[in-house]
Protein backbone atom coordinates (compact mmCIF):
# COMPACT_ATOMS: atom_id res chain seq x y z
CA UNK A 1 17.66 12.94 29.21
CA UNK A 2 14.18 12.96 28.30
CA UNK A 3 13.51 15.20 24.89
CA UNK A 4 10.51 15.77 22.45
CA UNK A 5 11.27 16.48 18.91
CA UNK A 6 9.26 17.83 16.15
CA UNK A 7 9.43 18.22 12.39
CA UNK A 8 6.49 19.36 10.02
CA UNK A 9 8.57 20.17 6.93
CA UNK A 10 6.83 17.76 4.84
CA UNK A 11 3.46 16.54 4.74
CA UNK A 12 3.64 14.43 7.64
CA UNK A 13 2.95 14.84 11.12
CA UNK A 14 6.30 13.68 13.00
CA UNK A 15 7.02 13.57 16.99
CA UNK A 16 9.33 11.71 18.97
CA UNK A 17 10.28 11.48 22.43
CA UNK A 18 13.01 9.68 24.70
CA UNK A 19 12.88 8.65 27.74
CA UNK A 20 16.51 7.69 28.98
CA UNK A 21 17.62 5.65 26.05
CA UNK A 22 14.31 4.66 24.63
CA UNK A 23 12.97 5.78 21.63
CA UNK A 24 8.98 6.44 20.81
CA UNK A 25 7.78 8.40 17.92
CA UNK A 26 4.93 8.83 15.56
CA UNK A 27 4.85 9.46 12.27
CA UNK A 28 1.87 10.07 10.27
CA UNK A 29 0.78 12.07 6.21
CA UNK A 30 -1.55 15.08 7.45
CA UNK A 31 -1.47 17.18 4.21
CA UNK A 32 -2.21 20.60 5.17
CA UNK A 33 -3.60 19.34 8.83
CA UNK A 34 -0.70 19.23 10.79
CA UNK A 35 -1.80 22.77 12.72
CA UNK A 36 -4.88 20.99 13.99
CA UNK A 37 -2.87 17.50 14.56
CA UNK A 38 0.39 18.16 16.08
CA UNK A 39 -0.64 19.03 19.40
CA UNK A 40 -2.86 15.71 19.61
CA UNK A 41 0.84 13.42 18.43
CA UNK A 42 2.63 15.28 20.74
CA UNK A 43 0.36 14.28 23.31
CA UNK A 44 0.17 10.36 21.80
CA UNK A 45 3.79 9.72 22.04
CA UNK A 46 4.13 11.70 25.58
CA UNK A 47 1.31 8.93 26.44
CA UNK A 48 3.32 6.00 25.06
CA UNK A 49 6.36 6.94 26.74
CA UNK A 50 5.00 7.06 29.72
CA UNK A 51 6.12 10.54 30.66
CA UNK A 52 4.33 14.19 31.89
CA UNK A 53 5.60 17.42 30.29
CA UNK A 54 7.06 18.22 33.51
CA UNK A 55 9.21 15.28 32.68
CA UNK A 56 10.63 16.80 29.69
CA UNK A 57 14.31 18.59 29.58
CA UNK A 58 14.70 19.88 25.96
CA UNK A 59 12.77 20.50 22.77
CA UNK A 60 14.14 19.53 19.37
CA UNK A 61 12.59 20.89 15.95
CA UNK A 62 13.09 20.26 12.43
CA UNK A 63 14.12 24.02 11.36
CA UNK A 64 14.18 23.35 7.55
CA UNK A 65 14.24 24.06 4.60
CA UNK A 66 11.25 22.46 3.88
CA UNK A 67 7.59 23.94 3.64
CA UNK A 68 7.30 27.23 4.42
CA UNK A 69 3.78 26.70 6.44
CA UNK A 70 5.07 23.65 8.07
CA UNK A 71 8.23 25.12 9.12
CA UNK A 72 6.49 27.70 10.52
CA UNK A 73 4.19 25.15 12.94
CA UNK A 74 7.10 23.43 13.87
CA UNK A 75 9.30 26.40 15.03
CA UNK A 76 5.93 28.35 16.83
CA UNK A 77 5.03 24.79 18.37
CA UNK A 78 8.02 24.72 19.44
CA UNK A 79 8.58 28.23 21.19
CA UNK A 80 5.15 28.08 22.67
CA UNK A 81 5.60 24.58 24.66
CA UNK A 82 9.32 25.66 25.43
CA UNK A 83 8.97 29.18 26.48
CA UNK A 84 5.74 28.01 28.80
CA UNK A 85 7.70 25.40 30.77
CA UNK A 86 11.83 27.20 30.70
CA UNK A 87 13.03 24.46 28.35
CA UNK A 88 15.96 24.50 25.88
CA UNK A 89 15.75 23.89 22.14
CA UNK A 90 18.29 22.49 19.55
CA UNK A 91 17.02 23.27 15.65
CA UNK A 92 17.95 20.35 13.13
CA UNK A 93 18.57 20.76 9.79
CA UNK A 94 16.07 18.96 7.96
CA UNK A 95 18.41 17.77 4.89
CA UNK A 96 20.60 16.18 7.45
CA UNK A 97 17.59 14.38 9.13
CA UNK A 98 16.59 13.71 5.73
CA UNK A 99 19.98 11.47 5.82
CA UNK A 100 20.34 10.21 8.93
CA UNK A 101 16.56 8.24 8.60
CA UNK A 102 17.86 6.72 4.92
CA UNK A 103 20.84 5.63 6.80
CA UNK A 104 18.71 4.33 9.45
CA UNK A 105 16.43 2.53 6.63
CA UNK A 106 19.85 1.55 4.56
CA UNK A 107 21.86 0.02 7.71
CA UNK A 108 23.59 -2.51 6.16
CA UNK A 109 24.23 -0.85 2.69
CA UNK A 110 27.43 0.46 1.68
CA UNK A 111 25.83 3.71 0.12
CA UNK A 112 24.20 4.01 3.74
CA UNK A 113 27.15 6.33 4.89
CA UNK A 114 26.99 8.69 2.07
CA UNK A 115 23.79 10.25 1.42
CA UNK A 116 22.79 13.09 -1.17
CA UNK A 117 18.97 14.49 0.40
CA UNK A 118 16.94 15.99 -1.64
CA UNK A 119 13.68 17.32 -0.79
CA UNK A 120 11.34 19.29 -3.83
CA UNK A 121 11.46 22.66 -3.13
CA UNK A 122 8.64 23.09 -6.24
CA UNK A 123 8.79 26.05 -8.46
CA UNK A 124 11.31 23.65 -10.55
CA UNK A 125 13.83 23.69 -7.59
CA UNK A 126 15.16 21.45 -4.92
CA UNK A 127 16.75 21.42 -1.19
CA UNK A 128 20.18 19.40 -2.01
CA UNK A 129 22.82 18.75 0.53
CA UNK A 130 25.57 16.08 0.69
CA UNK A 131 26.56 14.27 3.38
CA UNK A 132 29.33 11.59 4.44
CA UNK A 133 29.17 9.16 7.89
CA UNK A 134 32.21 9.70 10.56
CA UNK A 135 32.06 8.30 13.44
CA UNK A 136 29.03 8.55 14.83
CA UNK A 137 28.06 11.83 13.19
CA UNK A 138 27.78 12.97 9.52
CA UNK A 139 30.43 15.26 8.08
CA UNK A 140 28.89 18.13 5.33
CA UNK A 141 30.26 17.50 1.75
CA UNK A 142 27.92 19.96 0.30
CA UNK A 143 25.96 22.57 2.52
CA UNK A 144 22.11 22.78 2.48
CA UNK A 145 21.35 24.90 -0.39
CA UNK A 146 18.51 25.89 -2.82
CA UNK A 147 19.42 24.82 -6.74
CA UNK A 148 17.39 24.06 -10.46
CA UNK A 149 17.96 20.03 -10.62
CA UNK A 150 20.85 19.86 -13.04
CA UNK A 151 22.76 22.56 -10.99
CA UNK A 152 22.89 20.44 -7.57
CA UNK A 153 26.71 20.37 -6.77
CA UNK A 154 28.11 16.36 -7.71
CA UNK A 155 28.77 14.59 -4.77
CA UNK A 156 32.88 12.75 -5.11
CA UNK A 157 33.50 9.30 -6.14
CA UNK A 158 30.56 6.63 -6.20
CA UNK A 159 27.78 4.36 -4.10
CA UNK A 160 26.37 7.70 -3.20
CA UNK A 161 22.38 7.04 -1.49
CA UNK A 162 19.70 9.50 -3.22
CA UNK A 163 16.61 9.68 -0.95
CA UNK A 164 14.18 12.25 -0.76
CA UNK A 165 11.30 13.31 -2.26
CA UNK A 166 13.38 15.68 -4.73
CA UNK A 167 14.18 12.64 -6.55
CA UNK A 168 10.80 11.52 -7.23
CA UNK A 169 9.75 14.90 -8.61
CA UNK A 170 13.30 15.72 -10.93
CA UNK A 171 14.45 11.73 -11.00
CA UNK A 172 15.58 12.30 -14.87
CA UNK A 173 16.85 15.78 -14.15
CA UNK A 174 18.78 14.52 -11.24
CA UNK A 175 19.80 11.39 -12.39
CA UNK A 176 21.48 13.15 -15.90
CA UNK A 177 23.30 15.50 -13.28
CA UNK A 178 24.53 13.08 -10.74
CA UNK A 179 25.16 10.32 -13.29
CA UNK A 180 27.14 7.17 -11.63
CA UNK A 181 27.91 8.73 -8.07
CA UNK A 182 24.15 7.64 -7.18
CA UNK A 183 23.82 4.01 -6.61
CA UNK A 184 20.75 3.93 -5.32
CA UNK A 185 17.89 6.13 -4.64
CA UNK A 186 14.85 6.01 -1.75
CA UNK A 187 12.46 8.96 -3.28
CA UNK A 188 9.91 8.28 -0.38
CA UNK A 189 12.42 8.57 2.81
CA UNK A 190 11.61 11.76 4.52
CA UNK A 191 12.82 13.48 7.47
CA UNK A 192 11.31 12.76 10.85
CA UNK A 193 10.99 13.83 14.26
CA UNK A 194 12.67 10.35 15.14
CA UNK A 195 15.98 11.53 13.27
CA UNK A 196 15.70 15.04 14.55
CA UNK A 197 15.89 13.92 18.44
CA UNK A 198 18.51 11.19 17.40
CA UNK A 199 20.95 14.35 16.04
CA UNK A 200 19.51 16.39 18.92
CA UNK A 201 20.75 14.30 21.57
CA UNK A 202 24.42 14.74 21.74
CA UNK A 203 23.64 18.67 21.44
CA UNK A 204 21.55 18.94 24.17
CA UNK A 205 24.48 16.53 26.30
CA UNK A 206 27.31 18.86 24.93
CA UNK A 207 25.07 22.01 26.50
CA UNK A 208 24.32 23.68 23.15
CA UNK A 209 20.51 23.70 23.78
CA UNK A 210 19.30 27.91 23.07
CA UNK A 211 16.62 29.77 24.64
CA UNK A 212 13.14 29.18 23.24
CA UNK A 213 12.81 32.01 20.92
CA UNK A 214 15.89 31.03 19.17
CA UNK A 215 13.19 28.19 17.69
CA UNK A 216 13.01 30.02 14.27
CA UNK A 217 12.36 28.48 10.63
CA UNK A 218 15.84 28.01 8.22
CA UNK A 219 14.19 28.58 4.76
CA UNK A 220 17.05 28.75 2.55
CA UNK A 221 14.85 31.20 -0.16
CA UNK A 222 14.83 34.92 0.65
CA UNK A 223 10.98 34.67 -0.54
CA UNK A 224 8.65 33.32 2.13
CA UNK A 225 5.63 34.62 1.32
CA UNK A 226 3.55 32.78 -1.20
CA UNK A 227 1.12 33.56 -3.03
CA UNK A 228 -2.42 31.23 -3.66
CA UNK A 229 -1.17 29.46 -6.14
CA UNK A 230 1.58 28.47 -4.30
CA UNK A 231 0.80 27.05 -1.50
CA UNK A 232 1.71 23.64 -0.46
């Protein structure tokens, strides 16, 4: 199949695309520019691939949590390219791409297979979930949730990977909390759109892709209106 994924929950920019088994992505900081950008990368890496829209059979997003403006391009991005041209979509949680691109950085490691994300979710909070490797998926050890750092449920046993940039933000916090089950941490891995179609693409083979307007943001937080202050 030939997909196009997208994730703006961080600062960065991030598409990818396949075509057939190839993999071509982008992945670029835009601050508080990814509105005007994303549009442009998904163009960029549409070029590099060597395919036309038309070309395209499903649409993958990053669907949070994450920041609430750049959920929001990435779900209304999205629905607008999807609902114009009949395609699918498949929503990835963003925690779990989080993972999967620090096991794709770790390959090799042992703590590669079991991976606490952590993304700052400011406001002295932070995105936490837990994951373990099996098979060629990841099985949930703790579900995405929304916690103060020294409340973030403590993952079993050891050689657990820490990545995210939760633990750059709340390292001492976290590190006090998690104490010896962390063996190593990677505070600048975030998610991207490459990770997002890599989940994505034994969905969209197993027939689980949803209509377009089923591309909606996952915040985690009831409140999702900020005020100036803020703002990301």
């Amino acid at each position: 199949m030939n997909l196009l994924a997208i994730d703006t929950s961080t600062d960065f920019c991030s598409v990818a695309a396949s075509r057939g088994e190839a993999l071509f992505s982008r992945h670029e900081p835009a601050g508080r520019l990814q509105a005007e950008r994303i549009l442009d990368s998904v163009n960029q890496v549409l070029i590099e691939a060597r395919l036309e829209f038309a070309q395209i059979h499903g649409i993958a997003y990053g669907e949070g949590p994450g920041s609430f403006t750049g959920l929001r391009i990435a779900a209304g991005v999205t629905q607008g390219l999807a609902l114009a041209r009949g395609l699918g979509v498949i929503g990835i949680g963003t925690l779990l791409a989080l993972a999967e691109q620090a096991a794709e950085e770790a390959a090799g490691e042992a703590a590669g297979d079991r991976i606490i994300a952590c993304l700052d979710a400011h406001r002295g909070e932070v995105y936490h979930a837990a994951y373990r490797r099996a098979g060629a998926g990841w099985e949930e050890i703790s579900a995405p949730g929304v916690y103060r750092p020294e409340a973030v449920p403590v993952a079993p046993g050891r050689d657990w990977l820490g990545c995210g940039d939760g633990f750059a933000a709340y390292r001492e916090r976290l590190g006090a909390r998690l104490g010896e089950c962390v063996s190593a941490i990677r505070p600048e891995t975030t998610p991207t759109a490459r990770a997002v179609l890599k989940l994505s693409i034994p969905r969209f083979a197993a027939g689980e892709a949803r209509d377009a307007a089923a591309a909606v943001p996952v915040y985690l937080r009831d409140k999702v209106a900020l005020k100036t202050s803020e703002r990301r």
